[in-house]
N, C-alpha and C. Protein backbone atom coordinates (compact mmCIF):
# COMPACT_ATOMS: atom_id res chain seq x y z
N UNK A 1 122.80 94.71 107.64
CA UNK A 1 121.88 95.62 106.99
C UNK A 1 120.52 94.94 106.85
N UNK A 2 119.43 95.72 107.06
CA UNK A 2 117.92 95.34 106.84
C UNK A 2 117.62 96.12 105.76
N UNK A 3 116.68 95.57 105.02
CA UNK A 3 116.07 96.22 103.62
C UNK A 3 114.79 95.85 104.43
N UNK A 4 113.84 96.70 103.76
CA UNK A 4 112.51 95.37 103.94
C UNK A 4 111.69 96.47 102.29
N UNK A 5 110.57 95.66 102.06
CA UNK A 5 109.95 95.68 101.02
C UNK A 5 108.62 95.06 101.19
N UNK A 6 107.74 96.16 100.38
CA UNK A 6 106.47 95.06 100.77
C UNK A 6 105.45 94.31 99.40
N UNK A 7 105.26 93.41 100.00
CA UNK A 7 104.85 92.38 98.74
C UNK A 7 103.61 92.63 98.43
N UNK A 8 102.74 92.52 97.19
CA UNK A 8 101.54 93.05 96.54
C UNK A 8 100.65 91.15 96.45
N UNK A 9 99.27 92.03 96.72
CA UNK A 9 98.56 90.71 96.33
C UNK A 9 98.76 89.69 95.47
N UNK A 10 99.80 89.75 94.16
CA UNK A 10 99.94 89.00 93.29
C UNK A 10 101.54 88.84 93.91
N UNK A 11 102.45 88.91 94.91
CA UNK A 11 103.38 88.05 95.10
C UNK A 11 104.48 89.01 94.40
N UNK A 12 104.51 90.08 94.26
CA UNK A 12 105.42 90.72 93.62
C UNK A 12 106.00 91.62 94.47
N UNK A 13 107.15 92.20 94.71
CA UNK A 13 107.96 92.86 95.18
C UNK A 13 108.80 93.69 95.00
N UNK A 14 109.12 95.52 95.28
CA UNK A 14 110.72 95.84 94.76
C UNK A 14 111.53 95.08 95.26
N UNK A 15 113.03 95.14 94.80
CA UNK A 15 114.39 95.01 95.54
C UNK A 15 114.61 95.89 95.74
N UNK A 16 115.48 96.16 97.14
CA UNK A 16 115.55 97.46 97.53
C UNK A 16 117.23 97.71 96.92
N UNK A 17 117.16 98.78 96.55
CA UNK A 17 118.33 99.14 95.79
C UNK A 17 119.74 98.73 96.65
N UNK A 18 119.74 98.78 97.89
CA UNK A 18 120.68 98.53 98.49
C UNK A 18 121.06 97.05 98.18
N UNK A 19 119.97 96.22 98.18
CA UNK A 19 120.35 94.38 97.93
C UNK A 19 120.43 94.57 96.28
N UNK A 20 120.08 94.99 95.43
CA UNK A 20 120.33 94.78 94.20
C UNK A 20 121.84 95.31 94.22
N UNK A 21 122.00 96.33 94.65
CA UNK A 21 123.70 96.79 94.22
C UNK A 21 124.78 95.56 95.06
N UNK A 22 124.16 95.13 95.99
CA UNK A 22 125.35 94.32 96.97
C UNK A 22 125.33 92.78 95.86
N UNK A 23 123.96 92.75 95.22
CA UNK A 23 124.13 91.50 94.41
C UNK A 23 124.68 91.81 92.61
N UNK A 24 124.72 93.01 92.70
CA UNK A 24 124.92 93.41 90.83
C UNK A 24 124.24 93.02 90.32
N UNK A 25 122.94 93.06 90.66
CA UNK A 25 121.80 92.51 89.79
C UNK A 25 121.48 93.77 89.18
N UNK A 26 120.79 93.34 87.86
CA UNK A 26 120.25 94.62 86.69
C UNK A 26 118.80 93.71 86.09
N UNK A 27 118.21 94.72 85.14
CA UNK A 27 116.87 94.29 84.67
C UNK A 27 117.42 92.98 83.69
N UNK A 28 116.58 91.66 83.81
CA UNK A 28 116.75 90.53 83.24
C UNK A 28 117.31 89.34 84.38
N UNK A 29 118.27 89.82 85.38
CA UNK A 29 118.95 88.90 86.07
C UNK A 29 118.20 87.87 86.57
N UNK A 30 118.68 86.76 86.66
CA UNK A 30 117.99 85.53 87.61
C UNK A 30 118.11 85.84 88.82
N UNK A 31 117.68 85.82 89.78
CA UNK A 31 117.79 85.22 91.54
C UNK A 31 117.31 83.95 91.99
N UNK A 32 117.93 83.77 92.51
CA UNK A 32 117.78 82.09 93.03
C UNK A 32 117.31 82.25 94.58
N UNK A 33 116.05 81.92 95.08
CA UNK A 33 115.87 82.15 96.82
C UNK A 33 116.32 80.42 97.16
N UNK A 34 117.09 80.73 97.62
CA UNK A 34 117.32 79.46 99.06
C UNK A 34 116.62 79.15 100.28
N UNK A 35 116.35 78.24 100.05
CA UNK A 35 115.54 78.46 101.72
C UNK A 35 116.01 77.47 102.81
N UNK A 36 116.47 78.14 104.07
CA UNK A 36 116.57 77.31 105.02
C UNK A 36 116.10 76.52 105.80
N UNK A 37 115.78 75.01 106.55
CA UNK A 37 115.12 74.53 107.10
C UNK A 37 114.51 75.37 108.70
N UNK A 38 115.13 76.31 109.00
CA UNK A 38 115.31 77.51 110.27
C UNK A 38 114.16 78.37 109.77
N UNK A 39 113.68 78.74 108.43
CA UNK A 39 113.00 79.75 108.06
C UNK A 39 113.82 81.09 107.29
N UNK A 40 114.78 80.83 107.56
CA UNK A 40 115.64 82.03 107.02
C UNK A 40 115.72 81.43 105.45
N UNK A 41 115.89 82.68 104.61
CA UNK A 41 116.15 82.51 103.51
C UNK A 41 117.33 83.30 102.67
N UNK A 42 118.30 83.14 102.03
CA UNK A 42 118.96 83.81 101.07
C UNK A 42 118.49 84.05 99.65
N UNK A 43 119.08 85.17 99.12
CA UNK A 43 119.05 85.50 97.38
C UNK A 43 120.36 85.61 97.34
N UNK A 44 120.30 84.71 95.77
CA UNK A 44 121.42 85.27 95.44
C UNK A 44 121.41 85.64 93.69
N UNK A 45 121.96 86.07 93.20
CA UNK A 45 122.30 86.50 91.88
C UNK A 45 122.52 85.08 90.75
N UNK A 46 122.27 84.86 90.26
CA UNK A 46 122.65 83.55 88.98
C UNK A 46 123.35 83.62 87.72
N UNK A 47 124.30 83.48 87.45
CA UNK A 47 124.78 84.16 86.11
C UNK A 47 124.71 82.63 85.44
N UNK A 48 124.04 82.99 84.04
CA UNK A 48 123.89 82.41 82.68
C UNK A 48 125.10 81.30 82.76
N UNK A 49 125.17 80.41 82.59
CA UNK A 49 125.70 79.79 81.90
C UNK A 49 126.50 79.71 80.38
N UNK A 50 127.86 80.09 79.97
CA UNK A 50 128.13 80.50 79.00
C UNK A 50 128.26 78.74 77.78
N UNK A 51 127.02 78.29 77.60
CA UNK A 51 127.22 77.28 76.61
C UNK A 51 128.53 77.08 75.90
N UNK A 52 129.01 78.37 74.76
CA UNK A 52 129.78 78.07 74.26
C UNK A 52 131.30 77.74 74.60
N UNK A 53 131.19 78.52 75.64
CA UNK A 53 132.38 78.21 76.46
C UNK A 53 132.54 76.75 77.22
N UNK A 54 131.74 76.02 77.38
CA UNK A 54 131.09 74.60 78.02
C UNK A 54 131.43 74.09 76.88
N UNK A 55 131.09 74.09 75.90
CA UNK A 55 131.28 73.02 74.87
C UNK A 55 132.20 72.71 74.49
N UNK A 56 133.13 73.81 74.46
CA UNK A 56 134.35 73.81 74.07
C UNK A 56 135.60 73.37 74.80
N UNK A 57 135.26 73.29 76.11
CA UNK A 57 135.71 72.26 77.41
C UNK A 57 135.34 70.99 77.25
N UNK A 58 134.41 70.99 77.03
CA UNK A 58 133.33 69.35 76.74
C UNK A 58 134.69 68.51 75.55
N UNK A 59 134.91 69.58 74.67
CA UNK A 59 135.54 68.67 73.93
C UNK A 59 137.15 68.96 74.03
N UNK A 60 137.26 69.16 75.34
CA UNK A 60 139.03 68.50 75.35
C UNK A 60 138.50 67.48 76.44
N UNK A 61 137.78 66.81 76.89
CA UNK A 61 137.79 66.04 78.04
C UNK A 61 137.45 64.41 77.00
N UNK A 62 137.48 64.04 76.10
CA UNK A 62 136.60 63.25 75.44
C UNK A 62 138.08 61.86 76.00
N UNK A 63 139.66 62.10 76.27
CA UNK A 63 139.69 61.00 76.73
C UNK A 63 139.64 60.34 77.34
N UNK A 64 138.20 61.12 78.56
CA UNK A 64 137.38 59.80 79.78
C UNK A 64 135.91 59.59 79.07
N UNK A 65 136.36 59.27 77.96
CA UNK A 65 134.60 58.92 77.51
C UNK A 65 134.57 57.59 76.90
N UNK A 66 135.77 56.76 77.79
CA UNK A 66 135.50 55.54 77.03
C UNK A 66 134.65 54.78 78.04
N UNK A 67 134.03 53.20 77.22
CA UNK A 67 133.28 52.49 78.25
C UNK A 67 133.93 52.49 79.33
N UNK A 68 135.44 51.63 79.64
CA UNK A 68 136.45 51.70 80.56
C UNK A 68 136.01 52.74 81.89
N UNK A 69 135.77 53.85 81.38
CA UNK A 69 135.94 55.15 82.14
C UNK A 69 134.29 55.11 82.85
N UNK A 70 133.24 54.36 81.68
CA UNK A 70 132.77 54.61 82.37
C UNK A 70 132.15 54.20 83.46
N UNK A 71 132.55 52.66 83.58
CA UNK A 71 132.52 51.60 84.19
C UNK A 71 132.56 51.99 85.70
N UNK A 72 133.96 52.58 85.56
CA UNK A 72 134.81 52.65 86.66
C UNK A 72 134.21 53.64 87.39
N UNK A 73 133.61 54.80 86.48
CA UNK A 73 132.91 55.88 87.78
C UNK A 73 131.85 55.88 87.81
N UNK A 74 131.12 55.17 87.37
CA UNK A 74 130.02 54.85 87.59
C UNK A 74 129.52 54.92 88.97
N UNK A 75 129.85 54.23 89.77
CA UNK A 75 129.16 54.55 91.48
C UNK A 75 129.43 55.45 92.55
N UNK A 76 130.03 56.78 91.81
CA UNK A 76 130.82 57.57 92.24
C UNK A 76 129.82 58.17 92.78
């Protein structure tokens, strides 16, 4: 599929509804452009990071947080 869209003097652009629905993007979403060394580029969609849910992982992992541990992975 081709979309195309055209960009305004200040760098701004629609999404064409077809790439917003294939990405589930809505008003607020991040996109991330990738760019290839070829010239080609991808978008893709970014979802938030859920902190609280992270933290709460963070703290069942605490028994590789000794020096020991961290010695060892250090040059990983």
């Amino acid at each position: 599929m081709t979309a195309l869209a055209k960009i305004t003097s200040k760098g701004k652009t629609t999404i064409p509804k077809e790439v917003r629905d294939a990405l589930q993007a809505v008003p607020g979403d991040l996109l991330a452009w990738d760019l290839a060394g070829d010239g080609r580029v991808t978008v893709r969609r970014v979802r938030p990071l859920d902190l609280e849910y992270l933290k709460a992982v963070e703290g069942t992992l605490s028994e590789w947080a000794s020096d020991e541990d961290e010695a060892a992975f250090r040059g990983l």
